[in-house]
PDB file of N, CA and C in Angstrom:
ATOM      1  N   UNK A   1      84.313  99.109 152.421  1.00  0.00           N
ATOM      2  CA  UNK A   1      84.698 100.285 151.678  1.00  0.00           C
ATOM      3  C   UNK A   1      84.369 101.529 152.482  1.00  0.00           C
ATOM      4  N   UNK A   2      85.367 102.507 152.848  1.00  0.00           N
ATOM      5  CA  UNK A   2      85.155 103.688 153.057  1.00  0.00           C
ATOM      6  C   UNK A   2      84.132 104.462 152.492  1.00  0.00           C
ATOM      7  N   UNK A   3      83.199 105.364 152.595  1.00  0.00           N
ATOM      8  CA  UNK A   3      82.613 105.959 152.445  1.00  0.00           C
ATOM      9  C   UNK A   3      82.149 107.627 152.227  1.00  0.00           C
ATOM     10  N   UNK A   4      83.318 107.712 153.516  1.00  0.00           N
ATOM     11  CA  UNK A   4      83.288 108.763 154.105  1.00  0.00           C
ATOM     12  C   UNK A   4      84.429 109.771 153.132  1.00  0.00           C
ATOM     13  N   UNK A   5      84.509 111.035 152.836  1.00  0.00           N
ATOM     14  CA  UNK A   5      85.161 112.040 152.118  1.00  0.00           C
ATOM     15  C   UNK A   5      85.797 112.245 152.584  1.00  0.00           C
ATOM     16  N   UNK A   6      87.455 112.584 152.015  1.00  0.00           N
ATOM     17  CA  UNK A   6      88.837 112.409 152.729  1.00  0.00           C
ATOM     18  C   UNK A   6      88.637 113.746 153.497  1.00  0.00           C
ATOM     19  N   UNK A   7      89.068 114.219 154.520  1.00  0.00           N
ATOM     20  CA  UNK A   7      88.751 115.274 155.316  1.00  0.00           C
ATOM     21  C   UNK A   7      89.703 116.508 154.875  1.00  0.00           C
ATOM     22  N   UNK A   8      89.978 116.111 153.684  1.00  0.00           N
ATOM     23  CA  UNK A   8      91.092 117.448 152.825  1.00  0.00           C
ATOM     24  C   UNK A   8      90.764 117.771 151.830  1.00  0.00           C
ATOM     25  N   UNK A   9      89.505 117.184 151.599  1.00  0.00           N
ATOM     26  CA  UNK A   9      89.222 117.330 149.963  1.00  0.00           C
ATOM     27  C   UNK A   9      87.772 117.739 149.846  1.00  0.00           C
ATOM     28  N   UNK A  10      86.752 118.929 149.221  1.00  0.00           N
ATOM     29  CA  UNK A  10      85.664 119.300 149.116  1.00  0.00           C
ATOM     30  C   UNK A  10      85.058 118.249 148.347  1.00  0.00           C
ATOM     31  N   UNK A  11      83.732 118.658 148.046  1.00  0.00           N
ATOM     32  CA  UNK A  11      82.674 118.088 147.666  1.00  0.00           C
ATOM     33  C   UNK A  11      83.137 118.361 146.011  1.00  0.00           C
ATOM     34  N   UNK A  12      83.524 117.436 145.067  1.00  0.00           N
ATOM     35  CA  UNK A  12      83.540 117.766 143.951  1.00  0.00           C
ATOM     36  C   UNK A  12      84.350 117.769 143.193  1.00  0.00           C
ATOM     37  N   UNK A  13      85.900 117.600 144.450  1.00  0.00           N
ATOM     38  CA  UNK A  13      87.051 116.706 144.177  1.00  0.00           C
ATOM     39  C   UNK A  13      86.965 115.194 143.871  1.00  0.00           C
ATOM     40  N   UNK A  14      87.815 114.913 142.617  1.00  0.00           N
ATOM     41  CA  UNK A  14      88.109 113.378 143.033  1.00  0.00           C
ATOM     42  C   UNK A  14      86.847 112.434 142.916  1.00  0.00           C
ATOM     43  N   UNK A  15      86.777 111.997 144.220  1.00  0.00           N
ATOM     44  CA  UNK A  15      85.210 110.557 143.856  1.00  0.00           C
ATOM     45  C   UNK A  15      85.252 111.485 145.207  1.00  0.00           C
ATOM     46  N   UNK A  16      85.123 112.849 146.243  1.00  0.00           N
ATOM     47  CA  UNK A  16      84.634 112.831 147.317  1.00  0.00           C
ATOM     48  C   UNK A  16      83.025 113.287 147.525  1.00  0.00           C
ATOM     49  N   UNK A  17      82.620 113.686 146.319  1.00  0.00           N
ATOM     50  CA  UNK A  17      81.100 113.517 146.175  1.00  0.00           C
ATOM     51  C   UNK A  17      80.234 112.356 145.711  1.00  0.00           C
ATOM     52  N   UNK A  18      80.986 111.420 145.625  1.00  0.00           N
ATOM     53  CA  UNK A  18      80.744 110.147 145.159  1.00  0.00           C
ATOM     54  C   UNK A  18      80.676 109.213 146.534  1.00  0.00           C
ATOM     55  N   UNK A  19      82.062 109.519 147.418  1.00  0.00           N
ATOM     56  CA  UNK A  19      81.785 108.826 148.307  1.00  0.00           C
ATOM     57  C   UNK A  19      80.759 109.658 149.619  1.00  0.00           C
ATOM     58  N   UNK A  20      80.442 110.778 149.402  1.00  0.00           N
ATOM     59  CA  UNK A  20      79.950 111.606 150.364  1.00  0.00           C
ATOM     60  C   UNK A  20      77.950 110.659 150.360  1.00  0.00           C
ATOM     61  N   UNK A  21      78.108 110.001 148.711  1.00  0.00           N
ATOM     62  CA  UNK A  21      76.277 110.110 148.342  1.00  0.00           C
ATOM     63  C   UNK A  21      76.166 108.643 148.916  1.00  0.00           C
ATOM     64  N   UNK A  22      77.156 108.226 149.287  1.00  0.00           N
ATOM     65  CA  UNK A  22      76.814 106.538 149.657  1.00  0.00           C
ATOM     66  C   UNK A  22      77.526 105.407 148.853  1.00  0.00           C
ATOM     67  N   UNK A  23      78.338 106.055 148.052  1.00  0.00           N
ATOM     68  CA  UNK A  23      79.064 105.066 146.775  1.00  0.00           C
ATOM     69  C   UNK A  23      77.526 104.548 146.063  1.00  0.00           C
ATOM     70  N   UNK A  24      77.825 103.458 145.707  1.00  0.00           N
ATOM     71  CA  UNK A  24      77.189 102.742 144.378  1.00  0.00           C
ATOM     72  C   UNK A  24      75.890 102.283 144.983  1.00  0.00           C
ATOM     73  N   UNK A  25      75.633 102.269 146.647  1.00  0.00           N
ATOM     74  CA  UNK A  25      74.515 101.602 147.653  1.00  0.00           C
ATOM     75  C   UNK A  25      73.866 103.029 147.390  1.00  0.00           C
ATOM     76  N   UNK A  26      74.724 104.175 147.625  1.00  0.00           N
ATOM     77  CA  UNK A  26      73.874 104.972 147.976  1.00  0.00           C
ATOM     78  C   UNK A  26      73.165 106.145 147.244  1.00  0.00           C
ATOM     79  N   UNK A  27      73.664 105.903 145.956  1.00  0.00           N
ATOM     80  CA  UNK A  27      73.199 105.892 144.600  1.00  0.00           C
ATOM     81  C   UNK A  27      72.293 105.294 143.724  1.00  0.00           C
ATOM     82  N   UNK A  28      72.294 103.981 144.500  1.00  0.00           N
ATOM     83  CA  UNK A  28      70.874 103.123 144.019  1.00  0.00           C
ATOM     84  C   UNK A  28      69.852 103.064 144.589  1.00  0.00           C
ATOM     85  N   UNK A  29      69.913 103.295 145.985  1.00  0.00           N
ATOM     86  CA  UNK A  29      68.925 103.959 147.166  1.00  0.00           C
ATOM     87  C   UNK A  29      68.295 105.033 146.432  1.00  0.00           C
ATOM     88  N   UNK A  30      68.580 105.868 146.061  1.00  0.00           N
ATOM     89  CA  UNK A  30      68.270 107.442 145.086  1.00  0.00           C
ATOM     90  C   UNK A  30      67.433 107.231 144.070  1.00  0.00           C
ATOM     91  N   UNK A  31      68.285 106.282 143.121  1.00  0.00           N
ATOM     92  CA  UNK A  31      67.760 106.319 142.137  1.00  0.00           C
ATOM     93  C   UNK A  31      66.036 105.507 142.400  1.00  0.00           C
ATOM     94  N   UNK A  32      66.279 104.135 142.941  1.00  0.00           N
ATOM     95  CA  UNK A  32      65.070 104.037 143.488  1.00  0.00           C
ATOM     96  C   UNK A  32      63.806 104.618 144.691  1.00  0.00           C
ATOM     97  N   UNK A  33      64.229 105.769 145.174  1.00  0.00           N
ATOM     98  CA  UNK A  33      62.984 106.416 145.487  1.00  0.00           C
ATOM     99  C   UNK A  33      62.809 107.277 144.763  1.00  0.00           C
ATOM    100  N   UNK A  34      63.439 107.957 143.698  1.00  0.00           N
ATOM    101  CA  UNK A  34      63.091 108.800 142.568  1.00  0.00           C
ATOM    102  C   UNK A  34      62.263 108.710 142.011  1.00  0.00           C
ATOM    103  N   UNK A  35      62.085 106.864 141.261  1.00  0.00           N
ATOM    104  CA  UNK A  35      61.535 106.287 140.794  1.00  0.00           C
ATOM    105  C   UNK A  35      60.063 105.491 141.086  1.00  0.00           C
ATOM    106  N   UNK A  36      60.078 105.750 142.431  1.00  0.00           N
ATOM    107  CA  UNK A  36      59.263 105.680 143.212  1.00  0.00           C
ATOM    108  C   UNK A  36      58.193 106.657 143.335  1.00  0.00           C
ATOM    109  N   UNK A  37      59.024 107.832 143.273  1.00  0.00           N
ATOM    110  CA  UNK A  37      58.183 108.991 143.808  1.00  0.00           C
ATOM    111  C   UNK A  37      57.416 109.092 142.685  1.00  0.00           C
ATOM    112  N   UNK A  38      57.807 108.917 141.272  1.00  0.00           N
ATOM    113  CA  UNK A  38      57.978 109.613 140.084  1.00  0.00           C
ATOM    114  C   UNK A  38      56.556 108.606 139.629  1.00  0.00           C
ATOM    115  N   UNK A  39      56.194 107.250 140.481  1.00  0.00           N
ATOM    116  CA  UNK A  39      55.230 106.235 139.970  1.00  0.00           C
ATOM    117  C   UNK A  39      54.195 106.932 140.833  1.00  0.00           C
ATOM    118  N   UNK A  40      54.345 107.451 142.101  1.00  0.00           N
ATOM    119  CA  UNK A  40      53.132 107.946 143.034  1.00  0.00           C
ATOM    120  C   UNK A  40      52.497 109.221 143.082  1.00  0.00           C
ATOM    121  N   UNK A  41      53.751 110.672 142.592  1.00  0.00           N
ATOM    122  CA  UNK A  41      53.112 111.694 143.032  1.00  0.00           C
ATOM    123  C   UNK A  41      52.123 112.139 141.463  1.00  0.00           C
ATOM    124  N   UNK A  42      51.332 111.908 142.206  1.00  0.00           N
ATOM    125  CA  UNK A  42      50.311 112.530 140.703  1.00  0.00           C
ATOM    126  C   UNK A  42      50.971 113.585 139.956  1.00  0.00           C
ATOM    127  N   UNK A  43      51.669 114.931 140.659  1.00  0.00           N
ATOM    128  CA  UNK A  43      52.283 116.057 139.729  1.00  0.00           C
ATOM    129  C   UNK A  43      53.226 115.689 138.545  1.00  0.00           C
ATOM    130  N   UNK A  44      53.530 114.339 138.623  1.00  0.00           N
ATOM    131  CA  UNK A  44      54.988 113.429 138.120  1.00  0.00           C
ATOM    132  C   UNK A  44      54.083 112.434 137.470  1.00  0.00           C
ATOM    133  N   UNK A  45      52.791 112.627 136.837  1.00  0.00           N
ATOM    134  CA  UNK A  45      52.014 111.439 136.153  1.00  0.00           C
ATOM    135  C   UNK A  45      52.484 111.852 134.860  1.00  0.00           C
ATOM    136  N   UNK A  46      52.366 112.886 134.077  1.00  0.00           N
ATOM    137  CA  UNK A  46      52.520 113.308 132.916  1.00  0.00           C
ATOM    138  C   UNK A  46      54.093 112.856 132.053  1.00  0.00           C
ATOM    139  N   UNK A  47      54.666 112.852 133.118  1.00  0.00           N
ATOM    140  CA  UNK A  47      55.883 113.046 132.985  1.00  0.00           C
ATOM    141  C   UNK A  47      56.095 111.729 133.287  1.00  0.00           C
ATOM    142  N   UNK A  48      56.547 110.690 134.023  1.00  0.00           N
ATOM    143  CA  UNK A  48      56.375 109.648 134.299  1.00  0.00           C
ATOM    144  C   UNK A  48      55.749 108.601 133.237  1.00  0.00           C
ATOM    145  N   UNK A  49      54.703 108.982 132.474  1.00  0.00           N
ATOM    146  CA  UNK A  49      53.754 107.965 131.514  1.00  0.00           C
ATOM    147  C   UNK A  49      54.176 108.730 130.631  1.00  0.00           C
ATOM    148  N   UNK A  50      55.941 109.264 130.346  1.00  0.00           N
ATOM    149  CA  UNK A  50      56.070 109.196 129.266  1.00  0.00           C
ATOM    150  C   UNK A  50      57.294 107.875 128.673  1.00  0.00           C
ATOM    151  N   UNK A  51      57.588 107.254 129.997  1.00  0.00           N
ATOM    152  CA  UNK A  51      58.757 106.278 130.053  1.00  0.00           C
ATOM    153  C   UNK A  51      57.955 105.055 130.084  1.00  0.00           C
ATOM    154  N   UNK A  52      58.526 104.112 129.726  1.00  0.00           N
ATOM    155  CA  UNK A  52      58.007 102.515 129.917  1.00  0.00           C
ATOM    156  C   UNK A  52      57.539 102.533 131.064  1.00  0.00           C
ATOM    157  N   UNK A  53      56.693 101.260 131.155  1.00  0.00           N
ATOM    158  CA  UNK A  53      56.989 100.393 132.792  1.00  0.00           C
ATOM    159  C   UNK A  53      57.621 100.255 133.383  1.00  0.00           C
ATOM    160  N   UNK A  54      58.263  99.481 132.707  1.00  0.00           N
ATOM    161  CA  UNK A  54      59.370  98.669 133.385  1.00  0.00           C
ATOM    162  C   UNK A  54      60.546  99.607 133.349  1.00  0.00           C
ATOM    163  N   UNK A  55      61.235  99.814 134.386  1.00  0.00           N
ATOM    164  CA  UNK A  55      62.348 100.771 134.726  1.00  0.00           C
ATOM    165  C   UNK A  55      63.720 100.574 135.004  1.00  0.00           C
ATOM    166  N   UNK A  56      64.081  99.096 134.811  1.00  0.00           N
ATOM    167  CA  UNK A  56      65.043  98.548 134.809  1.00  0.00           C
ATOM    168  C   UNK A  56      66.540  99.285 134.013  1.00  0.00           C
ATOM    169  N   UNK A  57      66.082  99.351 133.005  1.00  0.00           N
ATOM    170  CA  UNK A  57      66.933 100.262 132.364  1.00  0.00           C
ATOM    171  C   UNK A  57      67.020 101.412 132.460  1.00  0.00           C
ATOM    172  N   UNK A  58      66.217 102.008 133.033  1.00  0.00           N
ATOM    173  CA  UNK A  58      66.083 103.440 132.938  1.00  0.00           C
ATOM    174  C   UNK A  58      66.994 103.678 134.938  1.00  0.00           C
ATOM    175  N   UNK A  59      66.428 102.775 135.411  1.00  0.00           N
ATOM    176  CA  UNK A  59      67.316 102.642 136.577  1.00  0.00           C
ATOM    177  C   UNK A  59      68.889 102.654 136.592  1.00  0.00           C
ATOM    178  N   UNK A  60      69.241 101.645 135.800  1.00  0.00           N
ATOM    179  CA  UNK A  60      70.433 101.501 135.288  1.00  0.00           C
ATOM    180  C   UNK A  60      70.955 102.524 134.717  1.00  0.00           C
ATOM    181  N   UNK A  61      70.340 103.055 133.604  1.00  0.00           N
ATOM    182  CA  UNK A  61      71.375 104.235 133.146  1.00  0.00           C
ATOM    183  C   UNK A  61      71.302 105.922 134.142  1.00  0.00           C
ATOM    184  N   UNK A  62      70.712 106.063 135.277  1.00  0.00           N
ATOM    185  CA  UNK A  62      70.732 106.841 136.035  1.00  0.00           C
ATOM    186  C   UNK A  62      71.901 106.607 137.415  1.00  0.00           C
ATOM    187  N   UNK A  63      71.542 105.143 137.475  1.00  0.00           N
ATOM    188  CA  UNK A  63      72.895 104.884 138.529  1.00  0.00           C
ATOM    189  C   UNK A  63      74.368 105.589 137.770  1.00  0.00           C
ATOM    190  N   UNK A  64      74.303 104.507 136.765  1.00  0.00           N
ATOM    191  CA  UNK A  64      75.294 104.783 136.249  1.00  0.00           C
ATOM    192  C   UNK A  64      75.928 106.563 135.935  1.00  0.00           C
ATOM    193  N   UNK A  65      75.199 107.223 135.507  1.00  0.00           N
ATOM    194  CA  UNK A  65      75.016 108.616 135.334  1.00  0.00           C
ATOM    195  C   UNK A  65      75.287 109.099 136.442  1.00  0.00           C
ATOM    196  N   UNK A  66      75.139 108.800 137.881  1.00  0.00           N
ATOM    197  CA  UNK A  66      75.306 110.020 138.741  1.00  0.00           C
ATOM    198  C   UNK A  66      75.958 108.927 139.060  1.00  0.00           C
ATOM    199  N   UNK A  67      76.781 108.029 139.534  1.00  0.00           N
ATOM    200  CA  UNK A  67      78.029 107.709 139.953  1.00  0.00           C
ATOM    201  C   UNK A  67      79.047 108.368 138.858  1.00  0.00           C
ATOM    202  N   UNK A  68      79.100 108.443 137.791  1.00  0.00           N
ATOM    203  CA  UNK A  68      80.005 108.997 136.815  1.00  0.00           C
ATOM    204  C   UNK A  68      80.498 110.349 137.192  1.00  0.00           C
ATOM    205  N   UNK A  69      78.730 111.511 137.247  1.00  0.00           N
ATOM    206  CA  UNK A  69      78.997 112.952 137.563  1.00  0.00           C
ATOM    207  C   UNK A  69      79.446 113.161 138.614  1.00  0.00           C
ATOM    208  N   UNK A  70      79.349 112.326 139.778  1.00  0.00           N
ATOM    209  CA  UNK A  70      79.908 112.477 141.397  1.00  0.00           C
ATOM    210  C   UNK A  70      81.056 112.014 141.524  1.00  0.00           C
ATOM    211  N   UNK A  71      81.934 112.021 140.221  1.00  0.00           N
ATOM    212  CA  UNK A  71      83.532 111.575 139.958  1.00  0.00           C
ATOM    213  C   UNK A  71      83.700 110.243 140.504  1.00  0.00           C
ATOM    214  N   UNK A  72      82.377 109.331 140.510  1.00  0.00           N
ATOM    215  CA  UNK A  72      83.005 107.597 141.362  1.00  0.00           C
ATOM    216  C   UNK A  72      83.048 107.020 139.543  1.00  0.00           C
ATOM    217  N   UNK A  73      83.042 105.830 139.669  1.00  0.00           N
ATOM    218  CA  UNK A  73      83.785 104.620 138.798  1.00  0.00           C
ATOM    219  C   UNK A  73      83.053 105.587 136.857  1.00  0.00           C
ATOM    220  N   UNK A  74      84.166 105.300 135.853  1.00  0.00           N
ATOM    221  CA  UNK A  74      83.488 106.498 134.729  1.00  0.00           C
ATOM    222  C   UNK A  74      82.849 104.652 133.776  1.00  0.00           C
ATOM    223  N   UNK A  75      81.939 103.839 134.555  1.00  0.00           N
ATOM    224  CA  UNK A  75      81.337 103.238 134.008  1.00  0.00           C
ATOM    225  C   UNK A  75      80.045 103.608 133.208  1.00  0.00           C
ATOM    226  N   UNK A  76      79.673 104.858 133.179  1.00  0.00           N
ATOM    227  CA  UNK A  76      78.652 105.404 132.717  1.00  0.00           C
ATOM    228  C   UNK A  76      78.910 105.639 131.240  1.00  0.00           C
ATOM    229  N   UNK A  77      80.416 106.124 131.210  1.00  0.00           N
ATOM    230  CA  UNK A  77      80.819 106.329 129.529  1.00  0.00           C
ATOM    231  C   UNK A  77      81.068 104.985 128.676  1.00  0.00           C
ATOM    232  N   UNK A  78      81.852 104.395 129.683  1.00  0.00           N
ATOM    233  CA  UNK A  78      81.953 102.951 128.811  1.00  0.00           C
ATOM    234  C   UNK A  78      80.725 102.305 128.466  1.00  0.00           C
ATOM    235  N   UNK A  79      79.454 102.573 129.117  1.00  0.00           N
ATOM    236  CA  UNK A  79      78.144 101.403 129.033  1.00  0.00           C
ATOM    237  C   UNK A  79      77.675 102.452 127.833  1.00  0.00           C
ATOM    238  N   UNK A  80      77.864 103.551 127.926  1.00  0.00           N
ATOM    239  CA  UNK A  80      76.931 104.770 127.410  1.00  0.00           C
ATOM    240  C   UNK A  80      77.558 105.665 125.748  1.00  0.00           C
ATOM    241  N   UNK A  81      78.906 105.100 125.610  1.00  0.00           N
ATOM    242  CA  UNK A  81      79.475 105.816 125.114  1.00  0.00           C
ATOM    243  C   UNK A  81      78.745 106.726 123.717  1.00  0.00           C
ATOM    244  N   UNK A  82      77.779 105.566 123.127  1.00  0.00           N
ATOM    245  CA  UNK A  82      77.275 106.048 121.711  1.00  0.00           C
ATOM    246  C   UNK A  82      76.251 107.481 122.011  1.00  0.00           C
ATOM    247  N   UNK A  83      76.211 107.255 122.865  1.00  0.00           N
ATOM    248  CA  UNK A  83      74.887 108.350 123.174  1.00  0.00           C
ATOM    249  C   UNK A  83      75.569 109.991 124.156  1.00  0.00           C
ATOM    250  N   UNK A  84      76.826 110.078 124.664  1.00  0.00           N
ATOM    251  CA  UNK A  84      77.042 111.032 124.992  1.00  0.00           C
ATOM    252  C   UNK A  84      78.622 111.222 124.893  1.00  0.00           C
ATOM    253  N   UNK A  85      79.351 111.510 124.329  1.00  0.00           N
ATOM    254  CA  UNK A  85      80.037 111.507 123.407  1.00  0.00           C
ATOM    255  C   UNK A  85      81.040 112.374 124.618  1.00  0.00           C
ATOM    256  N   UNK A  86      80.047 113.979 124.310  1.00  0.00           N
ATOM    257  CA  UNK A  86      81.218 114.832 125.368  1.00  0.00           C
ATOM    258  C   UNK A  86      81.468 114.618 126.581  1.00  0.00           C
ATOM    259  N   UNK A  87      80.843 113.508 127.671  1.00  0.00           N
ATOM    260  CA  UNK A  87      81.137 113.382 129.171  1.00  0.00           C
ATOM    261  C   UNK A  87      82.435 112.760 128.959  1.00  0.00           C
TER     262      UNK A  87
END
């Protein structure tokens, strides 16, 4: 799969901010050092120990979420629909 943003189209067209972030690899890369960071940096304890442990889901509905907003696949509404109505 291409990756790379059609060389006619800005950031924000289309899926070309979608494919600019890495597609769906490079979106889950993200989401997991976020999640990462968010378990280590003490400033992010408060905030952090307000979510479960386990992050599986919470992983999941963030992939999903910023592949949606970066115009790639609109699987975020179909998994999500009850809960955000206007995306």
């Amino acid at each position: 799969m291409n990756t790379e943003p059609p060389q006619n189209k800005p950031y924000g067209f289309e899926d070309a901010s979608f494919k600019a972030s890495g597609c769906f690899e490079g979106i889950q890369k993200l989401v997991k050092s976020f999640y990462q960071f968010m378990d280590e940096l003490t400033e992010a304890k408060a905030i952090r120990s307000m979510r479960a442990k386990g992050l599986t889901l919470l992983d999941d509905k963030l992939m999903h979420f910023l592949c949606y907003w970066l115009g790639g696949p609109r699987l975020y509404r179909v998994l999500r629909s009850d809960s955000h109505r206007s995306l």
